[in-house]
C-alpha atoms as a PDB file:
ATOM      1  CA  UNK A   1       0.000   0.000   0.000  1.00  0.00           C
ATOM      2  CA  UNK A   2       1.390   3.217  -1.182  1.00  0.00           C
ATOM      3  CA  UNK A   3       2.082   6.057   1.374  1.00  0.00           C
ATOM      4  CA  UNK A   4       0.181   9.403   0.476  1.00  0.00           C
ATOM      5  CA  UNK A   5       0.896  12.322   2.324  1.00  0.00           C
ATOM      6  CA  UNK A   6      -2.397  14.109   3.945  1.00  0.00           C
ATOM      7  CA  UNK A   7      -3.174  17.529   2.771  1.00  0.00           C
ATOM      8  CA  UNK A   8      -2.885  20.117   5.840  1.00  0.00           C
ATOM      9  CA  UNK A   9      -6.123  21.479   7.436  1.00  0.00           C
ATOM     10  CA  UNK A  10      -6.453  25.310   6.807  1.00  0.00           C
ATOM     11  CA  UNK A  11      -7.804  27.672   9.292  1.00  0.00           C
ATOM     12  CA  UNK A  12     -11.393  28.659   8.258  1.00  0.00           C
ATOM     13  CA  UNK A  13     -10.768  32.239   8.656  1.00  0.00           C
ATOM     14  CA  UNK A  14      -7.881  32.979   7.106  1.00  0.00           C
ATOM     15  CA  UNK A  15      -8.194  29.829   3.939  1.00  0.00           C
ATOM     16  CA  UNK A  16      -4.244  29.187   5.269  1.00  0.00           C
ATOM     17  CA  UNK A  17      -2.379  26.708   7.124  1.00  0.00           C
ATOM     18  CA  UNK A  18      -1.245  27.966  10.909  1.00  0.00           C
ATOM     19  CA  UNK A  19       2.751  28.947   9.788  1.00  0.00           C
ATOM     20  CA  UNK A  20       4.852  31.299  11.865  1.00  0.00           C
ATOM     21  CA  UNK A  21       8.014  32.237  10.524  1.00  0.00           C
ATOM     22  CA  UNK A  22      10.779  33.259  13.675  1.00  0.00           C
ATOM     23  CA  UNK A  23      12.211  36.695  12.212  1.00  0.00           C
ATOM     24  CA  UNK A  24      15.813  37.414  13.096  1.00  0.00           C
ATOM     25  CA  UNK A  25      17.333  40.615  12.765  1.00  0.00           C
ATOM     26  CA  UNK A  26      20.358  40.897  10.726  1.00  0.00           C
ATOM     27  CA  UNK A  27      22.909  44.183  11.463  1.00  0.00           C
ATOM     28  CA  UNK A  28      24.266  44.451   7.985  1.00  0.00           C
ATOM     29  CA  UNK A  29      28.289  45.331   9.615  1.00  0.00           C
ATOM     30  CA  UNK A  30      28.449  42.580  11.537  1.00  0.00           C
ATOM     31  CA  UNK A  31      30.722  40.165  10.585  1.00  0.00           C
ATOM     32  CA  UNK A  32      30.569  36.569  11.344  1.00  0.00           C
ATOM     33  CA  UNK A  33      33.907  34.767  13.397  1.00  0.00           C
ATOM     34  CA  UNK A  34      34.949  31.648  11.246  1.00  0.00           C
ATOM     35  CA  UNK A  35      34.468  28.601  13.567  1.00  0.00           C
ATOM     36  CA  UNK A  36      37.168  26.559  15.251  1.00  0.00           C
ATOM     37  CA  UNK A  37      38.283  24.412  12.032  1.00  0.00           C
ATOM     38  CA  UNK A  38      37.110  26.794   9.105  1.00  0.00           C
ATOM     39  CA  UNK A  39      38.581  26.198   5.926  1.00  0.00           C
ATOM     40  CA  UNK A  40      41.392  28.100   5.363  1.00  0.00           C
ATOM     41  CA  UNK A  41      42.401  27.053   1.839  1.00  0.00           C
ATOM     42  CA  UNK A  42      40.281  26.324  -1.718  1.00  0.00           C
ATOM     43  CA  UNK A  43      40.781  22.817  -1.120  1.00  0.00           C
ATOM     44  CA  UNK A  44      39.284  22.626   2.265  1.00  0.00           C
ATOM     45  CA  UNK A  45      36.403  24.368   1.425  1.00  0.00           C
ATOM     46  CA  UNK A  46      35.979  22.525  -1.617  1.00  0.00           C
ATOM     47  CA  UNK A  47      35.893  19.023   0.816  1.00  0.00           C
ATOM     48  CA  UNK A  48      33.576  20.611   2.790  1.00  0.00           C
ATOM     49  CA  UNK A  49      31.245  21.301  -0.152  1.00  0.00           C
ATOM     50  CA  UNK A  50      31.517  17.685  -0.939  1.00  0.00           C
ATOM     51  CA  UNK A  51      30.697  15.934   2.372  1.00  0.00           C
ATOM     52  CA  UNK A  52      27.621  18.716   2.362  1.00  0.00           C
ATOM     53  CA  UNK A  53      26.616  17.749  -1.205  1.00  0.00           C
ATOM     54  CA  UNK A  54      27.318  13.722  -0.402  1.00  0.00           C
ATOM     55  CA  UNK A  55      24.561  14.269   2.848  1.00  0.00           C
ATOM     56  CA  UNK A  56      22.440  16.038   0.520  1.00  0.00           C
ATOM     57  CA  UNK A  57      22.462  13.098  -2.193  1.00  0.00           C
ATOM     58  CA  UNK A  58      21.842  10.587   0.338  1.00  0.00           C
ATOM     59  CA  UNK A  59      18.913  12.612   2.054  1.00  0.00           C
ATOM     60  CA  UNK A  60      17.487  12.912  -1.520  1.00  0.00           C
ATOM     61  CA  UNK A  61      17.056   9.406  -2.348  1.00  0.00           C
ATOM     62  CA  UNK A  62      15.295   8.616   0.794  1.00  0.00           C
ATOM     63  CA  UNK A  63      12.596  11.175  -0.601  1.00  0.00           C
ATOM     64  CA  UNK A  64      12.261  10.796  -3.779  1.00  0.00           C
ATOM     65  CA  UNK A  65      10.246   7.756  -3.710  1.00  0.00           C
ATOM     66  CA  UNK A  66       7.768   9.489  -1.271  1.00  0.00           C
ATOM     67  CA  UNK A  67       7.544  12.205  -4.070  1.00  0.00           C
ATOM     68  CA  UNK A  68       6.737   9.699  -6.295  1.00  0.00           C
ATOM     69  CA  UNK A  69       4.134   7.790  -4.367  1.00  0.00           C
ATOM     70  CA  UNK A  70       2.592  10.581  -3.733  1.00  0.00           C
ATOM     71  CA  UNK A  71       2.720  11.585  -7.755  1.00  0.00           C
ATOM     72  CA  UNK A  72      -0.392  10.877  -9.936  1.00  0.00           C
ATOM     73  CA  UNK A  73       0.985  11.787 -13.190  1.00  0.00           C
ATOM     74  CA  UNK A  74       2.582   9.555 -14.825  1.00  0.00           C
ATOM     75  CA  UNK A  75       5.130  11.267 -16.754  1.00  0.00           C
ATOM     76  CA  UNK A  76       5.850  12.971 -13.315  1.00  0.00           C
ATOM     77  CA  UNK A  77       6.061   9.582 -11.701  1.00  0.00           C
ATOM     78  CA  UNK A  78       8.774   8.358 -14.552  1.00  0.00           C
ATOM     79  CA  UNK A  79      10.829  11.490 -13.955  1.00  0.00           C
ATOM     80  CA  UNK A  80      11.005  11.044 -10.342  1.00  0.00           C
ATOM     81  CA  UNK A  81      12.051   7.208 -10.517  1.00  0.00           C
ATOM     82  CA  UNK A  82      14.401   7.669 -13.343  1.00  0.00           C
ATOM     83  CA  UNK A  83      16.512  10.160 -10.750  1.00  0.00           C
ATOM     84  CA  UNK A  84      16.316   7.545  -8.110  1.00  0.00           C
ATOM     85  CA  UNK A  85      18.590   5.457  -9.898  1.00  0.00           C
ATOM     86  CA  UNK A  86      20.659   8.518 -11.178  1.00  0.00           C
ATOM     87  CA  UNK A  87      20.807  10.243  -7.370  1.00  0.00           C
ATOM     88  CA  UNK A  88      22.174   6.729  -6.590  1.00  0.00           C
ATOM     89  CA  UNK A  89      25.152   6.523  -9.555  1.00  0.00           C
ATOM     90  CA  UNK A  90      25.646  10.724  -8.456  1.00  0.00           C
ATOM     91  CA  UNK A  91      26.521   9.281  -4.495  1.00  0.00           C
ATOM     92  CA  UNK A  92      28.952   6.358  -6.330  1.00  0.00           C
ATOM     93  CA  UNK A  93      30.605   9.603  -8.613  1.00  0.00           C
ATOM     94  CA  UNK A  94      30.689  11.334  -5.014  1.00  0.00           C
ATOM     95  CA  UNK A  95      32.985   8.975  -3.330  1.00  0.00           C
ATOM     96  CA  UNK A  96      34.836   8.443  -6.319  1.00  0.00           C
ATOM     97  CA  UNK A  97      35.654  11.871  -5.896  1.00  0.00           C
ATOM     98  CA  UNK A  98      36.459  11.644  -2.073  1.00  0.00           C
ATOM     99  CA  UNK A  99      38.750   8.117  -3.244  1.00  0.00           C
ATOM    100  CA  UNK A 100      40.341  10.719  -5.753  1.00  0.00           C
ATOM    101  CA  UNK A 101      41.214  13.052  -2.778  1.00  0.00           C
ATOM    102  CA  UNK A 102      42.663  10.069  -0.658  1.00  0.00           C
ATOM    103  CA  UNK A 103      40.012  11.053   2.259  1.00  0.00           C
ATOM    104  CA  UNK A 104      37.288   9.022   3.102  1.00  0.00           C
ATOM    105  CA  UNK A 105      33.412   9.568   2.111  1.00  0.00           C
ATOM    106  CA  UNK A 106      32.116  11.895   4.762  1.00  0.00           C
ATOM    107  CA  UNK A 107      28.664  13.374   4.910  1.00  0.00           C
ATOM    108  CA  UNK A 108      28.287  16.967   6.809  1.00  0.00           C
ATOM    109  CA  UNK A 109      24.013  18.020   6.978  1.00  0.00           C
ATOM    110  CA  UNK A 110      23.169  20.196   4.345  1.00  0.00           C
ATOM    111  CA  UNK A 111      20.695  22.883   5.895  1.00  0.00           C
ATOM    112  CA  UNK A 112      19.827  23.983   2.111  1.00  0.00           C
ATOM    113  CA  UNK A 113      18.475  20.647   1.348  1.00  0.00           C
ATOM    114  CA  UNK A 114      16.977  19.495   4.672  1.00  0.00           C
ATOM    115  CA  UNK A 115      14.885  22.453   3.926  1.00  0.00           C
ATOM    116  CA  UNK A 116      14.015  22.378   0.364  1.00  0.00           C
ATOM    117  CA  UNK A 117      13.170  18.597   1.923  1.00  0.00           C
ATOM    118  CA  UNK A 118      11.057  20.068   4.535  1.00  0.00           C
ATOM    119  CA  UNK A 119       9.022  22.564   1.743  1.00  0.00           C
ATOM    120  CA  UNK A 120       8.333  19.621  -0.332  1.00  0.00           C
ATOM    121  CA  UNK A 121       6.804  17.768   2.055  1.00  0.00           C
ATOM    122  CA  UNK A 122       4.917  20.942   3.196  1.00  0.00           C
ATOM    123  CA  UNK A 123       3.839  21.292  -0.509  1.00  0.00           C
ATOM    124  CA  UNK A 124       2.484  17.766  -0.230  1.00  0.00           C
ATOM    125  CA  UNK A 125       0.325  18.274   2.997  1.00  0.00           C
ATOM    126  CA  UNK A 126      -0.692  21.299   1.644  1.00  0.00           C
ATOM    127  CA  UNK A 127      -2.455  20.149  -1.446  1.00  0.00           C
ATOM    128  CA  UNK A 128      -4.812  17.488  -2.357  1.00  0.00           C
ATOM    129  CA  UNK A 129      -3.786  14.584  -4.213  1.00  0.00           C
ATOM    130  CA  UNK A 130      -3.863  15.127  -8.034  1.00  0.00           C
ATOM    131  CA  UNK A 131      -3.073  17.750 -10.299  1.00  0.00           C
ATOM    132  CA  UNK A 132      -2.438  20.219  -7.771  1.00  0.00           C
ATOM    133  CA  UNK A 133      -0.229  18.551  -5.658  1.00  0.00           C
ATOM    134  CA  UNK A 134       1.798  16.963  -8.711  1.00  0.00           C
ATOM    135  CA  UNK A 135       1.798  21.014  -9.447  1.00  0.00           C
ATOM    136  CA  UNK A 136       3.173  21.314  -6.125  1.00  0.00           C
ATOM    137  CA  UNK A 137       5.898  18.154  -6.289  1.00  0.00           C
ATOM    138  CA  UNK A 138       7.370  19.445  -9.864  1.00  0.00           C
ATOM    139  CA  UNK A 139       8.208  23.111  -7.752  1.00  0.00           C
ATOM    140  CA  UNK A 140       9.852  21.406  -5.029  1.00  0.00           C
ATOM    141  CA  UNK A 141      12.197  19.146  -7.440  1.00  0.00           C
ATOM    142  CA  UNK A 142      13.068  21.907  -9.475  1.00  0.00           C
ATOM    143  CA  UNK A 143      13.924  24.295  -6.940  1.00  0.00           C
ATOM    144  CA  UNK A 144      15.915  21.022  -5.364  1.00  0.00           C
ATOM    145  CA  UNK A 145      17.637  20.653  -9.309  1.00  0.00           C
ATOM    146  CA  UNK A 146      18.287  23.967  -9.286  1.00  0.00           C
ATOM    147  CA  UNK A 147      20.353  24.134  -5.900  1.00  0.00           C
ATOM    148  CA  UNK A 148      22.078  21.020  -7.251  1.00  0.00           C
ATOM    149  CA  UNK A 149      22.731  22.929 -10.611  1.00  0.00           C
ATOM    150  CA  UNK A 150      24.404  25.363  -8.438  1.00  0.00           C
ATOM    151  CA  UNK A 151      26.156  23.398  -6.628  1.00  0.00           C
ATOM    152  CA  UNK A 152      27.265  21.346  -8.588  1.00  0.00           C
ATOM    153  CA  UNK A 153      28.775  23.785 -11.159  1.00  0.00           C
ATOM    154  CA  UNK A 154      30.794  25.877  -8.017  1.00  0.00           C
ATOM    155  CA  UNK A 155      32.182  22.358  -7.189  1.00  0.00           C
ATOM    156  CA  UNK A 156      33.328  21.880 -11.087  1.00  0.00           C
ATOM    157  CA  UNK A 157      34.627  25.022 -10.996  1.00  0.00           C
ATOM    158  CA  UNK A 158      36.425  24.120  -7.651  1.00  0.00           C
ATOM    159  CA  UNK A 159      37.872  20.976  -9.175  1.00  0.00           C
ATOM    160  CA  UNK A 160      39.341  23.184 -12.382  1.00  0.00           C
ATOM    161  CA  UNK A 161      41.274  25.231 -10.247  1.00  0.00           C
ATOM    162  CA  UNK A 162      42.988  23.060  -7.757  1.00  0.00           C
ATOM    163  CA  UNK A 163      43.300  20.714 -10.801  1.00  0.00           C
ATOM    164  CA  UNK A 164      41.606  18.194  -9.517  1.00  0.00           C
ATOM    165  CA  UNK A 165      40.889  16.277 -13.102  1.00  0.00           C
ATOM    166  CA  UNK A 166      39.183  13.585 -11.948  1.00  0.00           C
ATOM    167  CA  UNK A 167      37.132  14.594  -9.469  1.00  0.00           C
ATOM    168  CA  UNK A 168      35.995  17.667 -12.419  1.00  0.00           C
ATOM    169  CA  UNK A 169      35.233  14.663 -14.741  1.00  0.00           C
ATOM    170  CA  UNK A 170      32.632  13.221 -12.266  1.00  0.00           C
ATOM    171  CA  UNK A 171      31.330  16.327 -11.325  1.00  0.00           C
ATOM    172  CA  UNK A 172      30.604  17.355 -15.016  1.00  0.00           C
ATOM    173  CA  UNK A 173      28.745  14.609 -15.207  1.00  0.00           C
ATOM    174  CA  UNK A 174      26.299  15.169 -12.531  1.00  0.00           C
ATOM    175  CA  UNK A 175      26.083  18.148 -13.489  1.00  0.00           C
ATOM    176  CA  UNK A 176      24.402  17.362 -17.005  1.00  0.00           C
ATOM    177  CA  UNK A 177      22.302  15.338 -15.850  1.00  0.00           C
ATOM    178  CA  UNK A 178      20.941  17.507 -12.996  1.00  0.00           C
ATOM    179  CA  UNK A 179      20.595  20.238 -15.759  1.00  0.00           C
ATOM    180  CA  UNK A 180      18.645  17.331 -18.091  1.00  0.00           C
ATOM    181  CA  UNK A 181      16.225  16.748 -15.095  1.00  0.00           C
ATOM    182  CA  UNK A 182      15.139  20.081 -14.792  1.00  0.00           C
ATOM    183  CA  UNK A 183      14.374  20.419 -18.443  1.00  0.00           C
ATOM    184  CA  UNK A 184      12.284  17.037 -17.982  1.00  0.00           C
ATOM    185  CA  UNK A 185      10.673  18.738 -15.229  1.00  0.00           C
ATOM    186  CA  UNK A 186       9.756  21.506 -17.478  1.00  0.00           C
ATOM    187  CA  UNK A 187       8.396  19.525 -20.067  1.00  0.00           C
ATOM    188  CA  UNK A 188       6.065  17.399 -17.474  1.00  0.00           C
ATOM    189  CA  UNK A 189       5.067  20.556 -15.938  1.00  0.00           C
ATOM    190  CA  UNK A 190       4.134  22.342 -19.895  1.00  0.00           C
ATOM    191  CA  UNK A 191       2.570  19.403 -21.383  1.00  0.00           C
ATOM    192  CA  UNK A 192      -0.473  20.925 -19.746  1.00  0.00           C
ATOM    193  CA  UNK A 193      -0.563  19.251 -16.256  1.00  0.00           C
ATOM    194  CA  UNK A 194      -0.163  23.343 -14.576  1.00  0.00           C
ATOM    195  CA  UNK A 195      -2.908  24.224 -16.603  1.00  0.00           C
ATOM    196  CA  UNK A 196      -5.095  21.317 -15.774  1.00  0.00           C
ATOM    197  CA  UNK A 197      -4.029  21.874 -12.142  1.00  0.00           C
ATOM    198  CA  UNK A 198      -5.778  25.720 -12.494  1.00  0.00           C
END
């Protein structure tokens, strides 16, 4: 039996779901101490970047398949499990790259993900299943392809500079395809499934 995600009960007054987001003054002089450890050097922070991006990886193919169950379209549905499998070969390129290094694969919790995570899954309780919420499902993954995109292309860059060949060669290739997903994602969402979902 196929976990669906419930859609979120709204307040009757307001139409909207009970949300209160904390706000936290920023000074714009202050400056912010590095922490005990900070990278110092390119290379450090671009071994950083990959234990944050290998955590992110591994978060995201725990939920794509809830994405996907909760999918009705079935071009949507095919898009989602065809990145399973690719999130899966992206982790293998990952600790290639960490072999490459000579350091062991390390994951470090990606805040950007765990909370494009968290917003999907808010998407999903906010919407009914359908059209809507498949709507709703095809935001979340792109804005998640879209941080990968970027991330993925600073890392590239990272790996040209320090001259880090092989790890630039995996990296490329992630890259592509995270940049091919989107465009699927695109294509799901134009081949009228946003209109429908009006």
């Amino acid at each position: 039996m196929e976990a669906k995600t419930p859609a979120k009960k709204t307040t009757a007054a307001s139409g909207k779901s009970k949300t209160t987001a904390a706000k936290t003054p920023v000074k714009a002089s202050a400056k912010t101490p590095a922490k005990k450890g900070a990278a110092k050097e390119l290379k450090d922070l671009f071994e950083d970047s990959l234990k944050d991006i290998y955590w992110a990886e591994k978060a995201l193919v725990k939920a794509l398949p809830v994405m996907m169950k909760n999918a009705t379209d079935k071009k949507l549905k095919s898009a989602i499990e065809n990145h399973i499998s690719e999130t899966e070969t992206q982790i293998e390129r990952l600790k290639e790259c960490f072999k490459a290094l000579g350091e062991k694969a390390q994951a470090k919790k990606c805040d950007a993900m765990q909370g494009l995570l968290d917003e999907g899954k808010s998407i999903m309780e906010e919407t009914e299943p359908g059209t809507v919420r498949d709507a709703g499902i095809i935001a979340a993954a792109q804005k998640i392809e879209h941080y990968e995109i970027a991330t993925y292309g600073t890392l590239a860059a990272f790996a040209k500079v320090l001259g880090e060949e092989e790890c630039l060669k995996h990296l490329l290739k992630t890259l592509k395809e995270e940049k091919k997903c989107d465009e699927l994602l695109t294509k799901v969402a134009d081949t009228n499934l946003n209109s429908k979902a009006k």
